[in-house]
C-alpha atoms as a PDB file:
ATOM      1  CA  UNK A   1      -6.632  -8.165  56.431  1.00  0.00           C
ATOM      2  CA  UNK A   2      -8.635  -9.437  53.256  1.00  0.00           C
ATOM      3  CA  UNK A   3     -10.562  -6.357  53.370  1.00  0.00           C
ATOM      4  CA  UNK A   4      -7.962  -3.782  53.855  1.00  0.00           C
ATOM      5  CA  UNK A   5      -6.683  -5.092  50.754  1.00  0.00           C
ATOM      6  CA  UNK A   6      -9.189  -4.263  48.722  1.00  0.00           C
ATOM      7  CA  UNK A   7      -9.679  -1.330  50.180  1.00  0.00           C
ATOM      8  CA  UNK A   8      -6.083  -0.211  49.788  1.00  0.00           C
ATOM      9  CA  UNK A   9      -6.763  -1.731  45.640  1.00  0.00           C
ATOM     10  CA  UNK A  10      -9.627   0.323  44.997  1.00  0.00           C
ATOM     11  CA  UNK A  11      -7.568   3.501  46.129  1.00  0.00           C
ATOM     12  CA  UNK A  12      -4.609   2.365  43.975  1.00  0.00           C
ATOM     13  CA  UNK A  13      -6.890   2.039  40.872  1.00  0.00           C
ATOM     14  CA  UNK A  14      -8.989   4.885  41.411  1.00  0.00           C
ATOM     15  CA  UNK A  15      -5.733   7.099  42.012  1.00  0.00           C
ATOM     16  CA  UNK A  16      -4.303   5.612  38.823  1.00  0.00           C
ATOM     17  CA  UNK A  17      -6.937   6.662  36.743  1.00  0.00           C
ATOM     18  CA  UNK A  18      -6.727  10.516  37.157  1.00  0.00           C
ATOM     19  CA  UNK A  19      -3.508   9.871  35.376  1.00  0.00           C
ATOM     20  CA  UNK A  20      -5.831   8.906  31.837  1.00  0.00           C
ATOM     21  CA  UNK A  21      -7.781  12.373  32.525  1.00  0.00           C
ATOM     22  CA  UNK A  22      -6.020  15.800  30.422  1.00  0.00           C
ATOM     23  CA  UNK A  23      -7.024  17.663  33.835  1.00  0.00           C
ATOM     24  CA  UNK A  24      -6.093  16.725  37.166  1.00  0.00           C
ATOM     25  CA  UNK A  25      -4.339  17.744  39.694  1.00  0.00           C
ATOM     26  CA  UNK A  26      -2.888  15.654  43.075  1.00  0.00           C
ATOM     27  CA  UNK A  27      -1.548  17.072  46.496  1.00  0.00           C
ATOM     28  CA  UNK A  28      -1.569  16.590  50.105  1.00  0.00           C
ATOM     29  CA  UNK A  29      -4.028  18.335  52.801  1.00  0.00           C
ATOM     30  CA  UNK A  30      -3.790  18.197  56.482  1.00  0.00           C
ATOM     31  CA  UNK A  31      -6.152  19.281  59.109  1.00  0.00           C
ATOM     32  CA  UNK A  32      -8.397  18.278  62.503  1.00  0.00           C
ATOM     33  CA  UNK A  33     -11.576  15.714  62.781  1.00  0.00           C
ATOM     34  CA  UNK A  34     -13.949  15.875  65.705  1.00  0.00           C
ATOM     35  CA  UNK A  35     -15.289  12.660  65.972  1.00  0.00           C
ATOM     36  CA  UNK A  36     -18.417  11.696  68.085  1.00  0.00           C
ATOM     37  CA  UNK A  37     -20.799   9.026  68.274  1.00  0.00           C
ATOM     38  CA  UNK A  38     -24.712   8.751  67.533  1.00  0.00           C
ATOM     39  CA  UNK A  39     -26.537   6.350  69.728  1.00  0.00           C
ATOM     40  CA  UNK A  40     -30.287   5.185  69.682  1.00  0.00           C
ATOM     41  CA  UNK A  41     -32.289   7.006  72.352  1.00  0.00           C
ATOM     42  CA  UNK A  42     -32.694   3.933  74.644  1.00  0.00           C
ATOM     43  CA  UNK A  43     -28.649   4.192  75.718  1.00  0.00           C
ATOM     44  CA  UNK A  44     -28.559   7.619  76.365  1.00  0.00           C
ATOM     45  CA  UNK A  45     -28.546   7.522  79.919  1.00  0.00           C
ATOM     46  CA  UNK A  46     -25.294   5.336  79.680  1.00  0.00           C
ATOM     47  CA  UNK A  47     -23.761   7.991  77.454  1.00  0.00           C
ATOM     48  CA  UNK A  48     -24.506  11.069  79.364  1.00  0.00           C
ATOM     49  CA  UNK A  49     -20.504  11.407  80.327  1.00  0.00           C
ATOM     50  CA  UNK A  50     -19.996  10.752  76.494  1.00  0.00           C
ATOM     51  CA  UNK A  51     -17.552  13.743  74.759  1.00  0.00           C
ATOM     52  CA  UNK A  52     -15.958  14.555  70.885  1.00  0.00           C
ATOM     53  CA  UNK A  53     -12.417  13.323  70.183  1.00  0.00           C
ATOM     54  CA  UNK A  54     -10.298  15.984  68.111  1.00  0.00           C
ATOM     55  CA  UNK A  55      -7.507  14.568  66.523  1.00  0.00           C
ATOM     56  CA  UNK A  56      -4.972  14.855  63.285  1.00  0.00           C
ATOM     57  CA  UNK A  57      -6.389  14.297  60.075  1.00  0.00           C
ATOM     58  CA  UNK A  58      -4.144  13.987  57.268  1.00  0.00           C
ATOM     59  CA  UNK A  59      -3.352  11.937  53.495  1.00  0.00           C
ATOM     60  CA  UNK A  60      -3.621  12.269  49.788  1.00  0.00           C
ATOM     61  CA  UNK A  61      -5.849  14.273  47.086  1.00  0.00           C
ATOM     62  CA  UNK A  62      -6.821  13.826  43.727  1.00  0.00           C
ATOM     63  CA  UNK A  63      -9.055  16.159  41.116  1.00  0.00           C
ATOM     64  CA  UNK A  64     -10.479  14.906  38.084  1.00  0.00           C
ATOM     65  CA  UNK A  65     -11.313  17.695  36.206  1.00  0.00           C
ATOM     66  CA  UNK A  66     -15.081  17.241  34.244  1.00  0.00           C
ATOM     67  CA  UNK A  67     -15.634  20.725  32.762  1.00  0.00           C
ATOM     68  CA  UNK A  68     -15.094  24.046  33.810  1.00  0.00           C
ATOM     69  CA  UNK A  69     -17.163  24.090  37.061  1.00  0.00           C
ATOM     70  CA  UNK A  70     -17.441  20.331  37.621  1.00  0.00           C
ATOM     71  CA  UNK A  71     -15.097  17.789  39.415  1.00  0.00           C
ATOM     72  CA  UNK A  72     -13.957  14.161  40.714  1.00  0.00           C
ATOM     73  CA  UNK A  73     -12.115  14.593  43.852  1.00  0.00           C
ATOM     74  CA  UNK A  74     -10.546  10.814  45.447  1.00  0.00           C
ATOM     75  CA  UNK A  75      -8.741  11.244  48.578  1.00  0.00           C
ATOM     76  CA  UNK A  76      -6.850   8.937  50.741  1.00  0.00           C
ATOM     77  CA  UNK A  77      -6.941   9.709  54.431  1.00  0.00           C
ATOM     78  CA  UNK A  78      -5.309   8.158  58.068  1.00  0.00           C
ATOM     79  CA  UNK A  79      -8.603   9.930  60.437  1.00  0.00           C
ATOM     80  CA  UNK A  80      -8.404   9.177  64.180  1.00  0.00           C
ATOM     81  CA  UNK A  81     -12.280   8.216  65.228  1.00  0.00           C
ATOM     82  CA  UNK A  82     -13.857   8.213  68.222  1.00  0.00           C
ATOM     83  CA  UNK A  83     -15.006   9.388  71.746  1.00  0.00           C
ATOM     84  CA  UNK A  84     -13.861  10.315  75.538  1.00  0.00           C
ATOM     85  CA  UNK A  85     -15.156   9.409  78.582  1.00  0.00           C
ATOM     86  CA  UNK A  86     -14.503  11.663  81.548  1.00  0.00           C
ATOM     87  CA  UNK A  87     -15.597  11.206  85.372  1.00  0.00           C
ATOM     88  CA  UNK A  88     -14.757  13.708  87.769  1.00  0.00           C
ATOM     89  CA  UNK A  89     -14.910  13.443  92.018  1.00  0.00           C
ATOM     90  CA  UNK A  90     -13.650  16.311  93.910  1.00  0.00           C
ATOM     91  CA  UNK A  91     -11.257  14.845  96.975  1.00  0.00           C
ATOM     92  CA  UNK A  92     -11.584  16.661 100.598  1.00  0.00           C
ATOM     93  CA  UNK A  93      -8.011  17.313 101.742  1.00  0.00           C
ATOM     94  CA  UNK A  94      -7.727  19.244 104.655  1.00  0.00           C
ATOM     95  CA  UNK A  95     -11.121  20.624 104.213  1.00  0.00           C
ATOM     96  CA  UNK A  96     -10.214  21.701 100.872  1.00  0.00           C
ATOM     97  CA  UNK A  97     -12.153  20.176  97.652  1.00  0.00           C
ATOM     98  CA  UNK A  98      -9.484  18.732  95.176  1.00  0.00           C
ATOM     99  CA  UNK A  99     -10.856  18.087  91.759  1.00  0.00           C
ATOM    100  CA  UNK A 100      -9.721  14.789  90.522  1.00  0.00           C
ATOM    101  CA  UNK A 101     -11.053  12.439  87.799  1.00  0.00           C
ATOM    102  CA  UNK A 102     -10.014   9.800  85.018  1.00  0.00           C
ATOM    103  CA  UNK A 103     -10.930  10.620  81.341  1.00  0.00           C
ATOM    104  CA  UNK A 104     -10.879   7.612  79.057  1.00  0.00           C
ATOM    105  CA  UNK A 105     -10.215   8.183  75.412  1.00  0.00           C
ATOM    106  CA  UNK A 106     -11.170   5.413  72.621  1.00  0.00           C
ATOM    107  CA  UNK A 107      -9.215   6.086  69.368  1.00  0.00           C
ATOM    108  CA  UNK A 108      -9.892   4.260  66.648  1.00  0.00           C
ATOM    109  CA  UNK A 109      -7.880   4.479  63.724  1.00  0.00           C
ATOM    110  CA  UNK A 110      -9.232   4.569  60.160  1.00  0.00           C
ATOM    111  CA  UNK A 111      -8.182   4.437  56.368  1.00  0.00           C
ATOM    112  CA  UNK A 112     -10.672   6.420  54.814  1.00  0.00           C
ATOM    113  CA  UNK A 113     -11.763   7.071  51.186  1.00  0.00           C
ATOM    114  CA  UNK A 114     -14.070  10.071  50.380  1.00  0.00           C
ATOM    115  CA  UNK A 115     -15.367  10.203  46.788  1.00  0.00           C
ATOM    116  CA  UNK A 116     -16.354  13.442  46.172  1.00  0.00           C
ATOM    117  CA  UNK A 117     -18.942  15.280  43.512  1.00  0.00           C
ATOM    118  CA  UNK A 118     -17.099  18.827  43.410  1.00  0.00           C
ATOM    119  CA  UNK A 119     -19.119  22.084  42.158  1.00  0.00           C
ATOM    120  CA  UNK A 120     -16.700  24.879  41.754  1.00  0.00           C
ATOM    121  CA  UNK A 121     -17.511  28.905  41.113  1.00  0.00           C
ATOM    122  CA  UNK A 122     -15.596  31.869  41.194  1.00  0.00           C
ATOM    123  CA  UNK A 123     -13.019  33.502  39.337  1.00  0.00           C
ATOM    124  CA  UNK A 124      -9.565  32.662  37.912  1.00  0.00           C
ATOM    125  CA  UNK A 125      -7.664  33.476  40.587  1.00  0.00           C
ATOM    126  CA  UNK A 126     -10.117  32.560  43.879  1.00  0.00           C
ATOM    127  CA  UNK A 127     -12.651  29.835  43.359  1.00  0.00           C
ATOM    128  CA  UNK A 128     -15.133  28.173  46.292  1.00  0.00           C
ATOM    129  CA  UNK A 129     -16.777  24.839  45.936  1.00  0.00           C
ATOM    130  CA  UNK A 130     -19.140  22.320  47.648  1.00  0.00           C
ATOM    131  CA  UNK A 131     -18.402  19.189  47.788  1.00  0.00           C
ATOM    132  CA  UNK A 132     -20.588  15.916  48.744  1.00  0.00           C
ATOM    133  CA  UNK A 133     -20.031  12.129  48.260  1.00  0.00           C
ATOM    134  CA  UNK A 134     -19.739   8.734  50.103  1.00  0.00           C
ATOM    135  CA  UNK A 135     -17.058   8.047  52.377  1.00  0.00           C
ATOM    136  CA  UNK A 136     -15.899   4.096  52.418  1.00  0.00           C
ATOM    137  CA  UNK A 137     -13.701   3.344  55.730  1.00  0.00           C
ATOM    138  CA  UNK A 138     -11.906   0.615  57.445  1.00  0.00           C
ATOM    139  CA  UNK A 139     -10.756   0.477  60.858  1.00  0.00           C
ATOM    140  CA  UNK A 140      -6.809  -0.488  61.146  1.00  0.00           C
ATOM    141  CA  UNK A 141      -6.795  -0.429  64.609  1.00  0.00           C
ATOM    142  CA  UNK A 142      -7.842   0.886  68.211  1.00  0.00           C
ATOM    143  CA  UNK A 143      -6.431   2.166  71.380  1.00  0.00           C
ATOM    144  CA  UNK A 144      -7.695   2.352  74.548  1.00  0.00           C
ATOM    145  CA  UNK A 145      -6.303   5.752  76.525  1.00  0.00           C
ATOM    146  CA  UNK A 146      -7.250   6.017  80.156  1.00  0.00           C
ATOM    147  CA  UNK A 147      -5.805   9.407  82.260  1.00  0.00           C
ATOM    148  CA  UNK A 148      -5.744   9.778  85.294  1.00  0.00           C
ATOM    149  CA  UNK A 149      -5.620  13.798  87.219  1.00  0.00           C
ATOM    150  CA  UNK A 150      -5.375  15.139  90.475  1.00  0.00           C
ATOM    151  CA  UNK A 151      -4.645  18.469  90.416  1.00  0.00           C
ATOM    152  CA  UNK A 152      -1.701  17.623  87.583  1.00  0.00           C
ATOM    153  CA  UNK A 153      -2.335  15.266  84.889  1.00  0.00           C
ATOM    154  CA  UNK A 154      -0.806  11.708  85.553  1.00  0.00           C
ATOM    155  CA  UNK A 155       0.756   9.929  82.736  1.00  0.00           C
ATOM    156  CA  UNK A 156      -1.543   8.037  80.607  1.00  0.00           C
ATOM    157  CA  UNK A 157      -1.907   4.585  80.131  1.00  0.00           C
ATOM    158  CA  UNK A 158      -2.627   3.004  76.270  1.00  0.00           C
ATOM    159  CA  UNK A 159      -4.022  -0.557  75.906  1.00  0.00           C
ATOM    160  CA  UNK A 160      -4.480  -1.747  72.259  1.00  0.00           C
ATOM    161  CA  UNK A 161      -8.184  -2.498  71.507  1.00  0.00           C
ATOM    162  CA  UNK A 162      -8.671  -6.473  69.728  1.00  0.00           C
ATOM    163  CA  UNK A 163     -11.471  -4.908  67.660  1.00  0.00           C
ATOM    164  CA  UNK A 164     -12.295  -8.396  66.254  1.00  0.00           C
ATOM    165  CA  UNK A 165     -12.513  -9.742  69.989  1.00  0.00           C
ATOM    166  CA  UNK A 166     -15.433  -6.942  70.194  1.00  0.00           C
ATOM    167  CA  UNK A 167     -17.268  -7.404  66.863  1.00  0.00           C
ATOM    168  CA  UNK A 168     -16.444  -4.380  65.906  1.00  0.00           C
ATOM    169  CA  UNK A 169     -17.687  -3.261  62.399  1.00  0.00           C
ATOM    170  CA  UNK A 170     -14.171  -2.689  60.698  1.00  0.00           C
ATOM    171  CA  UNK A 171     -15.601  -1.386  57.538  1.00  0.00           C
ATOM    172  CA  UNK A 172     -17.766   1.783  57.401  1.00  0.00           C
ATOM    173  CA  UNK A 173     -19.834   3.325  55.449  1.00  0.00           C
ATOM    174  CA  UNK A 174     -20.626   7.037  55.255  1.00  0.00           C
ATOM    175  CA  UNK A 175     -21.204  10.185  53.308  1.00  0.00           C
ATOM    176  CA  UNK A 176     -20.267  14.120  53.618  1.00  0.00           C
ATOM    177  CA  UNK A 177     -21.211  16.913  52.362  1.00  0.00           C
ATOM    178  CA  UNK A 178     -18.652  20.035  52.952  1.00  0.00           C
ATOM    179  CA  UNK A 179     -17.638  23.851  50.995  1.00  0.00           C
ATOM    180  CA  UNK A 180     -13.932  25.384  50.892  1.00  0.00           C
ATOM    181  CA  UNK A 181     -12.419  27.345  48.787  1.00  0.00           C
ATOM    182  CA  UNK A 182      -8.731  27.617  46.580  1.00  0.00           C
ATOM    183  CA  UNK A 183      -6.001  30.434  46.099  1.00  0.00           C
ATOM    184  CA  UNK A 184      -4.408  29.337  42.371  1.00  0.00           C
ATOM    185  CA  UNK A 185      -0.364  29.270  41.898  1.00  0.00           C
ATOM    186  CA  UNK A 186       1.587  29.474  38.859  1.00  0.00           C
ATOM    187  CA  UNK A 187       1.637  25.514  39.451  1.00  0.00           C
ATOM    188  CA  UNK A 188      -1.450  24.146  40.930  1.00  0.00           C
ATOM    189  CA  UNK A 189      -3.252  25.983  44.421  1.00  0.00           C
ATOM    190  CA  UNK A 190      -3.734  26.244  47.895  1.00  0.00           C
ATOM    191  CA  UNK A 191      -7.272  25.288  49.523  1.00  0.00           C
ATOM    192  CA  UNK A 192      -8.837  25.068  52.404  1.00  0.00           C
ATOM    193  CA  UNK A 193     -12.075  22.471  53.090  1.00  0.00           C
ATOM    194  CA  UNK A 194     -14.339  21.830  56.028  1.00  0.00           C
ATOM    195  CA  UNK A 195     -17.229  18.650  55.829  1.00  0.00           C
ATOM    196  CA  UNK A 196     -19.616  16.945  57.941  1.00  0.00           C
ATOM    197  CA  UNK A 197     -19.291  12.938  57.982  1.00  0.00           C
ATOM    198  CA  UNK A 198     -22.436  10.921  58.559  1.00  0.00           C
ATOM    199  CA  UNK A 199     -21.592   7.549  59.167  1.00  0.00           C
ATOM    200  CA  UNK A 200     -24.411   4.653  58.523  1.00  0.00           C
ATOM    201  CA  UNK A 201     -23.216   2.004  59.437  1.00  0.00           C
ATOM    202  CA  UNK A 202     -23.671   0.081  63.037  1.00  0.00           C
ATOM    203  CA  UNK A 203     -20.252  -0.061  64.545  1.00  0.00           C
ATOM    204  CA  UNK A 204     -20.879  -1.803  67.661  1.00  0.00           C
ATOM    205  CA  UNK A 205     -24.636  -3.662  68.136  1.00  0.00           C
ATOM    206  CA  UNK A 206     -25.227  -4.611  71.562  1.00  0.00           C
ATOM    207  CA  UNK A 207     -28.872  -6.296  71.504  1.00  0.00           C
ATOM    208  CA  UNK A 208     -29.542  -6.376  75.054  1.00  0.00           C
ATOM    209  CA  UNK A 209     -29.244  -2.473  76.164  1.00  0.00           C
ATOM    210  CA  UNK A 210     -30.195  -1.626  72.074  1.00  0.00           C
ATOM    211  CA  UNK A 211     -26.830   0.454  72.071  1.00  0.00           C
ATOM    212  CA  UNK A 212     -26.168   1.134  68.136  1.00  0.00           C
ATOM    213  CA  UNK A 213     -23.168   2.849  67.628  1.00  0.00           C
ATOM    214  CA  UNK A 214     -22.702   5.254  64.602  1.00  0.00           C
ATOM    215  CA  UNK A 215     -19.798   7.661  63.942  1.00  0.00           C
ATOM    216  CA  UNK A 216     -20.537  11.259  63.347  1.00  0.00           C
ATOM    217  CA  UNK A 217     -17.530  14.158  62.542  1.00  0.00           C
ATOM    218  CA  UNK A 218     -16.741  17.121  61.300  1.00  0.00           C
ATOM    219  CA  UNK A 219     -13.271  17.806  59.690  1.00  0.00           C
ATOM    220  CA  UNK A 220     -11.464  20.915  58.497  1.00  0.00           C
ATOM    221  CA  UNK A 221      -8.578  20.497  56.509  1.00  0.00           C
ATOM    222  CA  UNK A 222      -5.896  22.794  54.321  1.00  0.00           C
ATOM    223  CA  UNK A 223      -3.287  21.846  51.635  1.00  0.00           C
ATOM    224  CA  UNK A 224      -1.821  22.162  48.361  1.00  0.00           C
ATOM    225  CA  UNK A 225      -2.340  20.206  44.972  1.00  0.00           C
ATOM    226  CA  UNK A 226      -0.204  20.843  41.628  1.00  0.00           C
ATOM    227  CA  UNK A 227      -1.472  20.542  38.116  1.00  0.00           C
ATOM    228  CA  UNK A 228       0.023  17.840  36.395  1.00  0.00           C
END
């Protein structure tokens, strides 16, 4: 909880202080993040069933304004994180094969903070950047989503994950690099942004079968931000 805190303190501040800036601008984006993990090559064979998770991204932005072509751009995200697990049997019912499986989903779900170096060019009216920063996470919490199909899907069952009871490396940290570009309004503009997440640190260290867990993702996001 301690560390959530400060997390949720250094966004406050840092949020606070585009308000001391003559040019900045805040809105809200929305979008999807494909989460999947990075393991070392000596678990691969137990991750060969091992899939993406695309889920909602969505929160708050901020630009800081440094010069015509330069920015600081703070955001404030809720990302969904993590990987599925399917395993498939077909089932011989009167000498016909019926495809049947479970896929199990782990969702684990962050409060993230990209800081964000921001290069714009263009002209007045239709501008494109690149972006590229660190990311600073912390994982709220987890759920555990296991689904069961034969022939129709079966209604799934959610377990909460204790991610202290696992070890589990709540805070994360990462860094992206991504490009998008921005339609301007009377009052502020509309953008859209994709970026690739590279996470660095070891969420889950399991000595014994060397399986180091690191986050990977890619997220594409749209929204609007007005000049204040």
């Amino acid at each position: 909880m301690k560390k959530i805190q400060n997390v949720l303190t250094i966004a406050a501040v840092l949020f606070s202080a585009t308000f001391s800036f003559a040019q900045f601008s805040i809105g809200a984006k929305a979008g999807v993040y494909t989460s999947f993990i990075d393991v070392t090559e000596a678990a691969e064979g137990l991750t060969q069933n091992v899939e993406g998770l695309t889920t909602p991204t969505y929160g708050l932005v901020a630009e800081i304004g440094l010069g015509e072509n330069f920015a600081f751009q703070p955001e404030l995200l809720y990302t969904t994180k993590g990987f599925k697990v399917n395993e498939g049997i077909n089932v011989n019912v009167g000498g016909f094969p019926i495809p049947a499986g479970v896929t199990a989903s782990t969702k684990i779900n962050y409060l993230e903070m990209p800081l964000s170096a921001k290069y714009k060019f263009g002209n007045a009216g239709l501008k494109f950047n690149i972006t590229a920063g660190p990311v600073l996470s912390y994982a709220a919490n987890g759920q555990l989503v296991t689904r069961a199909n034969l022939l129709l899907d079966i209604n799934p069952l959610k377990t909460n994950i204790d991610l202290d009871a696992l070890n589990y490396e709540r805070l994360e940290v990462s860094a992206s690099i991504g490009a998008g570009m921005a339609y301007a309004t009377s009052g502020g503009e509309f953008f859209a942004d994709a970026r690739y997440i590279h996470g660095f640190s070891d969420l889950y260290n399991a000595p014994v079968v060397d399986l180091n867990l690191k986050n990977r993702g890619i997220g594409v996001t749209v929204g609007y931000k007005v000049n204040l």
